[in-house]
N, C-alpha and C. Protein backbone atom coordinates (compact mmCIF):
# COMPACT_ATOMS: atom_id res chain seq x y z
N UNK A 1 21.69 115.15 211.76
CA UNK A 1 20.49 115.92 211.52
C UNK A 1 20.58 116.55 210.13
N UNK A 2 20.01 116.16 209.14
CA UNK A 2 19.54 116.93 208.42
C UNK A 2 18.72 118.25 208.13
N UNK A 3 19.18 119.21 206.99
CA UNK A 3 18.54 120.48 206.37
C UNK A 3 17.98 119.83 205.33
N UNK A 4 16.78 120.22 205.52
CA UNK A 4 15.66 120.06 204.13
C UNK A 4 15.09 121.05 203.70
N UNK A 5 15.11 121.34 202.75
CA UNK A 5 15.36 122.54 201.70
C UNK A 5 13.63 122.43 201.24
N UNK A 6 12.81 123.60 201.39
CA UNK A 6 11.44 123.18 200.77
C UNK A 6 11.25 124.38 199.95
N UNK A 7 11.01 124.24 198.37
CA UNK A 7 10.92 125.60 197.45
C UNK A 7 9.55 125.22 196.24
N UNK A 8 9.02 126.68 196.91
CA UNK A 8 7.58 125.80 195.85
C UNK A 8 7.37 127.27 195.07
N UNK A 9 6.72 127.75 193.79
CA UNK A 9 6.33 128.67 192.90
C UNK A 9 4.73 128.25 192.83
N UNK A 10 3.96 129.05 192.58
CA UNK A 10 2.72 129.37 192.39
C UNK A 10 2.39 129.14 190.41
N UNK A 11 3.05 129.69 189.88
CA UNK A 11 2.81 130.02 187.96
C UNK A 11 3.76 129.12 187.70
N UNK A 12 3.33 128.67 186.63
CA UNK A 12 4.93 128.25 185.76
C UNK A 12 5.39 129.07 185.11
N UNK A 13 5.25 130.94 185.31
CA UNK A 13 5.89 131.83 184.52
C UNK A 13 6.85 132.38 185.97
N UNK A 14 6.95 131.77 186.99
CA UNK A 14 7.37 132.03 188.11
C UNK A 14 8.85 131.59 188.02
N UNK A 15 9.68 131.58 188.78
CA UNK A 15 10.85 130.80 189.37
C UNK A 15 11.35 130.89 190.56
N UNK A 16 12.06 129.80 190.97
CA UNK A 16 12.84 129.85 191.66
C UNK A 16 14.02 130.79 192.38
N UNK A 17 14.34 131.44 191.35
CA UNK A 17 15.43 132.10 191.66
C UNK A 17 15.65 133.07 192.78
N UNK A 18 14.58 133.74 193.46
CA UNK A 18 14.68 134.62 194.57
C UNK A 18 14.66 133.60 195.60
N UNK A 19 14.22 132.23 196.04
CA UNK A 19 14.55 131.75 196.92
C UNK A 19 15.69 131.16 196.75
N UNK A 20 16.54 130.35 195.48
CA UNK A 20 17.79 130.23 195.71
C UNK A 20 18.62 131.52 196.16
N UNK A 21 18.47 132.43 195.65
CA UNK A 21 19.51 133.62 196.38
C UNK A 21 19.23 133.26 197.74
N UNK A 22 18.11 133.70 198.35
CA UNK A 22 18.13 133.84 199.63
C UNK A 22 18.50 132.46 200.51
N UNK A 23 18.32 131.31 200.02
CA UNK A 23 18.70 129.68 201.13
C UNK A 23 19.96 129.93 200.68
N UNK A 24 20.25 130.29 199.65
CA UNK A 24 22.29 130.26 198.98
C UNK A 24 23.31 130.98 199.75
N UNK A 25 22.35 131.94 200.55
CA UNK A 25 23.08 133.10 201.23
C UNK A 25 22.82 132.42 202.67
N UNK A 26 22.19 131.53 203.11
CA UNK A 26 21.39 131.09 204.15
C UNK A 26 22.83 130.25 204.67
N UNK A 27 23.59 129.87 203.98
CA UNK A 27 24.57 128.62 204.43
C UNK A 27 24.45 127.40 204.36
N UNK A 28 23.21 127.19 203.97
CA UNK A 28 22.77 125.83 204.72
C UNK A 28 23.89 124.68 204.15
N UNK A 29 24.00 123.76 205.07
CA UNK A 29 25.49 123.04 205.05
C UNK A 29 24.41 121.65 204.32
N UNK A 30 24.68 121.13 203.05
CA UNK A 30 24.42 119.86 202.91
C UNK A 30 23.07 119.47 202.70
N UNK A 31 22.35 120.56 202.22
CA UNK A 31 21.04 120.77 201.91
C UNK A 31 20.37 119.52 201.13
N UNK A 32 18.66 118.82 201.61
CA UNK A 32 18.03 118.19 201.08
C UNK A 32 17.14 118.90 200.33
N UNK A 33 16.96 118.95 198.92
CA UNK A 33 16.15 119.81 198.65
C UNK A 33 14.51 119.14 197.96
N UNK A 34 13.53 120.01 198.41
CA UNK A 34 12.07 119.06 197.98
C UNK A 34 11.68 120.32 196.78
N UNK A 35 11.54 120.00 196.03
CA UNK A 35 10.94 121.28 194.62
C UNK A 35 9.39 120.78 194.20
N UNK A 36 8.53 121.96 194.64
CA UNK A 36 7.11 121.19 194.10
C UNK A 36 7.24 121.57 192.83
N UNK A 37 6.43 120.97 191.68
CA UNK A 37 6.39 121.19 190.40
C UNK A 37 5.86 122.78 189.91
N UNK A 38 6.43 123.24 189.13
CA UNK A 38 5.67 125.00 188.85
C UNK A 38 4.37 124.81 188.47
N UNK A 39 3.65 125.88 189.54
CA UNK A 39 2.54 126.01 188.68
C UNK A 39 1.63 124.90 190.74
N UNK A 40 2.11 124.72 191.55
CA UNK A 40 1.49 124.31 192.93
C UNK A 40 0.80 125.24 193.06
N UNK A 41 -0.42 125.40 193.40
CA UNK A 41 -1.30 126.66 194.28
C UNK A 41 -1.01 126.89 195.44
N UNK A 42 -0.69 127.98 195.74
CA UNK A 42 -0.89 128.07 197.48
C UNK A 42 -2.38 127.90 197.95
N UNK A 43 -3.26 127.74 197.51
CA UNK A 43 -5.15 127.15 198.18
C UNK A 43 -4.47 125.87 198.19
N UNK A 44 -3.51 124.80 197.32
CA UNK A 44 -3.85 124.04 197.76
C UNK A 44 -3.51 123.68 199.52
N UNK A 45 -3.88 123.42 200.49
CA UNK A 45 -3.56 122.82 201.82
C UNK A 45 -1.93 122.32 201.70
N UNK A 46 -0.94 122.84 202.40
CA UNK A 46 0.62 122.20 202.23
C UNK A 46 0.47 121.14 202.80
N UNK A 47 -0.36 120.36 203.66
CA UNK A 47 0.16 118.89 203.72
C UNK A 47 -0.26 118.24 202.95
N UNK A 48 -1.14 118.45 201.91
CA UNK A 48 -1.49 117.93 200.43
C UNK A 48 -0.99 118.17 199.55
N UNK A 49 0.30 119.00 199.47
CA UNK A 49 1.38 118.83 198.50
C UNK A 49 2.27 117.65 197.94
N UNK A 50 2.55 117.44 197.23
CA UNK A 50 3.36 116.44 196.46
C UNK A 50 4.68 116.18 197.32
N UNK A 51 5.87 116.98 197.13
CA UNK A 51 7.41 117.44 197.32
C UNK A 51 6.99 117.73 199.27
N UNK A 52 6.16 118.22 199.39
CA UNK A 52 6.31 118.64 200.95
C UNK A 52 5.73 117.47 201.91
N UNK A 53 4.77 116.62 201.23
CA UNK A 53 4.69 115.25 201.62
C UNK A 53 6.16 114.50 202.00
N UNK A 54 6.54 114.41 200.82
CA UNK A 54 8.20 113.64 200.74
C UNK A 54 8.97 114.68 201.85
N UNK A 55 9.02 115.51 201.90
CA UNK A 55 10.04 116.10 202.81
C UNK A 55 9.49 115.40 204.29
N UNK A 56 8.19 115.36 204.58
CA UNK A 56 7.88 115.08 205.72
C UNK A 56 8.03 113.38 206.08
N UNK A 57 7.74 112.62 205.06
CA UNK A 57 8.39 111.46 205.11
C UNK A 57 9.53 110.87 205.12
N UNK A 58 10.81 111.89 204.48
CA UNK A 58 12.16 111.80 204.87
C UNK A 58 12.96 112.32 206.34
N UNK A 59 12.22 113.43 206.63
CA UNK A 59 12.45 113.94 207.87
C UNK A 59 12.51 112.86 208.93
N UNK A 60 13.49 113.44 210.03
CA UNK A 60 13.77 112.45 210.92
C UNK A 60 13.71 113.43 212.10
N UNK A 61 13.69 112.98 213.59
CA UNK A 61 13.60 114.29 214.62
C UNK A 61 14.82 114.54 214.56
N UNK A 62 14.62 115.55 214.96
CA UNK A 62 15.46 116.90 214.77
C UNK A 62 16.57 117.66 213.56
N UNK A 63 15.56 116.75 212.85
CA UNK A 63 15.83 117.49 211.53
C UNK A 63 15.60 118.99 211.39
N UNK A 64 15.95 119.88 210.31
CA UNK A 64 16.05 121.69 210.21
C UNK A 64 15.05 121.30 208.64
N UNK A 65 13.56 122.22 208.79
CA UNK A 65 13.09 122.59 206.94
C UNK A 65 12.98 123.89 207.70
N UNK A 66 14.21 124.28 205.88
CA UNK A 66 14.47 124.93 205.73
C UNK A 66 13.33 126.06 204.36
N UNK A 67 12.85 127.23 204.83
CA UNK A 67 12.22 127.84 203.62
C UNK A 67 12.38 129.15 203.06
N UNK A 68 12.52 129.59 202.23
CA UNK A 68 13.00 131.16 202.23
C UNK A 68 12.20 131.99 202.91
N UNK A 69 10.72 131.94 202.74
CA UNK A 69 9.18 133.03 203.29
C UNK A 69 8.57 131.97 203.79
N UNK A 70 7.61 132.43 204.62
CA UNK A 70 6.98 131.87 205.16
C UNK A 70 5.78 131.53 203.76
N UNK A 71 5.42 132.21 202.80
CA UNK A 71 4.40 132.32 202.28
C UNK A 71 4.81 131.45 200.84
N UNK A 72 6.05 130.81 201.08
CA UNK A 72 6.35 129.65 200.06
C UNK A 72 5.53 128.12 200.68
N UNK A 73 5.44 128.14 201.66
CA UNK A 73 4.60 127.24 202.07
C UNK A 73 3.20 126.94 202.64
N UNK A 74 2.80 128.50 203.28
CA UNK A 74 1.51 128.56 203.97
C UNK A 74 0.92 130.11 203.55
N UNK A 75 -0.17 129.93 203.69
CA UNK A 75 -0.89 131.51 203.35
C UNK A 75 -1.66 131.99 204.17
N UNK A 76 -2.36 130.75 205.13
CA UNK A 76 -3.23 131.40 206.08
C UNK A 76 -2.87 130.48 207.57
N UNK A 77 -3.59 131.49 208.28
CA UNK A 77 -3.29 130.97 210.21
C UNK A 77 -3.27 129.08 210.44
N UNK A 78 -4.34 128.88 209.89
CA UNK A 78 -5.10 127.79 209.91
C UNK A 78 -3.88 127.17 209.10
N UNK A 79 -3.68 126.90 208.20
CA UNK A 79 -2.31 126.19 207.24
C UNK A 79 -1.42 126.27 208.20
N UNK A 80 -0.73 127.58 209.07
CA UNK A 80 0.53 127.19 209.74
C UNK A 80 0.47 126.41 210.72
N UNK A 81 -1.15 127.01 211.39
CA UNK A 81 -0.93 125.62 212.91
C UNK A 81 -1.13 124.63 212.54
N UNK A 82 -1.82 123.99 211.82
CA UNK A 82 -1.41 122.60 210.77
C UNK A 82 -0.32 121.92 210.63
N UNK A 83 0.23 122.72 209.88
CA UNK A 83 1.89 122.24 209.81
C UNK A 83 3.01 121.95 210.86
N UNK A 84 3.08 123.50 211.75
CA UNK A 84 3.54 123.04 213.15
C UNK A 84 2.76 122.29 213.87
N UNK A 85 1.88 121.79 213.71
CA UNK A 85 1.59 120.46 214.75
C UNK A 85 2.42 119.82 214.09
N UNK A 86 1.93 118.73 212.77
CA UNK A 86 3.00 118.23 212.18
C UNK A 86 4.53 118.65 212.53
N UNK A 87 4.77 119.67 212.44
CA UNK A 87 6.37 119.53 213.06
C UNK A 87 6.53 119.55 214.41
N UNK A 88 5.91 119.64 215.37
CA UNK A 88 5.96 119.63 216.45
C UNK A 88 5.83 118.45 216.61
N UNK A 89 4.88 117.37 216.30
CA UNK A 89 5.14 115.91 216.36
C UNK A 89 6.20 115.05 216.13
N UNK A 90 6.32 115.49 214.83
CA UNK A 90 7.52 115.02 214.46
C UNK A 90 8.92 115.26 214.61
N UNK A 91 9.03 116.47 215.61
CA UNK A 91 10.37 116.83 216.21
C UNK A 91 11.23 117.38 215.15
N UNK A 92 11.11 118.44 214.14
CA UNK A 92 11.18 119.19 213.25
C UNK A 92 11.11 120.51 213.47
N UNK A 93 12.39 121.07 213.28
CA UNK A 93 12.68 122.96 213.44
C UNK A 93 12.47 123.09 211.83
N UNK A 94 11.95 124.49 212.00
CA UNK A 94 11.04 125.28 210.89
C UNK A 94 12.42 126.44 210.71
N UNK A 95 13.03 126.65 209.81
CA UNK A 95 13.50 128.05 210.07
C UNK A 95 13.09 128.50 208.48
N UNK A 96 13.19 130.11 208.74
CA UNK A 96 12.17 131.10 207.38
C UNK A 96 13.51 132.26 207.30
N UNK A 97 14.08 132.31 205.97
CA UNK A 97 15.37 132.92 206.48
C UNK A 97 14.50 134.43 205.92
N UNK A 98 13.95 134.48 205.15
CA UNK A 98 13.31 135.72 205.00
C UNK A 98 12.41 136.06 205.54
N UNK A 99 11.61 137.63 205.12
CA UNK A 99 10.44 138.45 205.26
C UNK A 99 9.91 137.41 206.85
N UNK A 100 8.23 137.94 206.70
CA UNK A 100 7.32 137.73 207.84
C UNK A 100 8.12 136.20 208.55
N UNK A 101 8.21 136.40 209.94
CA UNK A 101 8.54 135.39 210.95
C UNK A 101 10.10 134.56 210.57
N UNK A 102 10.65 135.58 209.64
CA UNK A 102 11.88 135.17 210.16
C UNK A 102 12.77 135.29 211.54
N UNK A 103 12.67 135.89 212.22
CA UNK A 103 13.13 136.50 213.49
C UNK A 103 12.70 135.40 214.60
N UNK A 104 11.50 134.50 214.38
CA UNK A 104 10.73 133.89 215.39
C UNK A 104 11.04 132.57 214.99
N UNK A 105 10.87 131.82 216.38
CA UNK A 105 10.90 130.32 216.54
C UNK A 105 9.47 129.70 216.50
N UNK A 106 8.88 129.51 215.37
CA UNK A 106 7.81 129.23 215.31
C UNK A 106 7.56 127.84 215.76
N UNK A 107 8.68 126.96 215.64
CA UNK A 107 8.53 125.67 216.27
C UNK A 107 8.59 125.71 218.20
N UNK A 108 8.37 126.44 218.56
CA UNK A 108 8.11 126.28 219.87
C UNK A 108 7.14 126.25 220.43
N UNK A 109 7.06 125.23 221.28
CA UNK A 109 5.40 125.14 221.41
C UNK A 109 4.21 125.52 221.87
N UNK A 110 2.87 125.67 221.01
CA UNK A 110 2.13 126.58 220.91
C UNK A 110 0.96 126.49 221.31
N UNK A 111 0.22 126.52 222.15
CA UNK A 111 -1.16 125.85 223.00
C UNK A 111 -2.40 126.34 221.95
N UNK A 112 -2.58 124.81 221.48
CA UNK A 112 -3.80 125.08 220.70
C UNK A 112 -5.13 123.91 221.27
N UNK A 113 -6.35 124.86 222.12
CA UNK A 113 -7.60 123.85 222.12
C UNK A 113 -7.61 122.87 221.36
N UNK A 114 -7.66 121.54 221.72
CA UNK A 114 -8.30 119.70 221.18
C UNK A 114 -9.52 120.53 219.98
N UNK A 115 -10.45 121.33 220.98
CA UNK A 115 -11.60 121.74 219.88
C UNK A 115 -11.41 122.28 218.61
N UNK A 116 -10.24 123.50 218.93
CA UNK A 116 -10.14 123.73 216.94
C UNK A 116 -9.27 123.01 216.16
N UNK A 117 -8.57 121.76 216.92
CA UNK A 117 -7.96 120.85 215.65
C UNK A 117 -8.83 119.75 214.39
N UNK A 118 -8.81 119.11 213.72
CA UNK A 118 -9.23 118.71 213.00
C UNK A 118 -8.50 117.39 213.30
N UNK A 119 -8.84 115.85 213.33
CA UNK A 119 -8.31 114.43 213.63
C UNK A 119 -7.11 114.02 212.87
């Protein structure tokens, strides 16, 4: 099972560096890492990312993506249940070693109405 490492910045006056501290301190044993290019929007939709595409196409079940915040990858409700479907399909643990929903298993599964998904 693989750790896949997902680290994205908003500016290109931004960096990296507060999420390497925090995955560096994280342990992660043998890390895959996906880097979107500086300067990704968070509006844009994360499964329309570049680097987070590829992570999801390398992923295998029961693979670990790994992210520092939750808000390196998603910004709104609608973006996360998105994604955890996607990982829920694909048999993929989410862990957030920092801030909001680190504490929680967000990959566990989450009853969402046929009606508010999108095909």
């Amino acid at each position: 099972m693989a750790n896949l490492v997902y680290k994205r910045v908003s500016t290109d006056q931004q960096s990296t560096d507060r999420q390497n501290l925090v995955l560096d301190e994280a342990g992660i044993e043998d890390p895959v890492v996906f880097e979107e290019e500086a300067g990704t929007s968070s509006r844009l939709h994360p499964l329309d990312r570049t680097k987070f595409g590829d992570l999801l196409a390398y992923a295998r079940p029961g693979d670990t993506v790994h992210i520092s915040e939750m808000f390196r990858l998603v910004r709104g409700t609608g973006h996360i249940l998105d994604v955890l479907d996607i990982l829920h399909r694909d048999r993929l643990a989410l862990r957030i070693h920092d801030g909001a929903f680190s504490s929680m298993d967000l990959t566990a599964r989450h009853p969402r109405p046929e009606s508010c998904c999108p095909p």
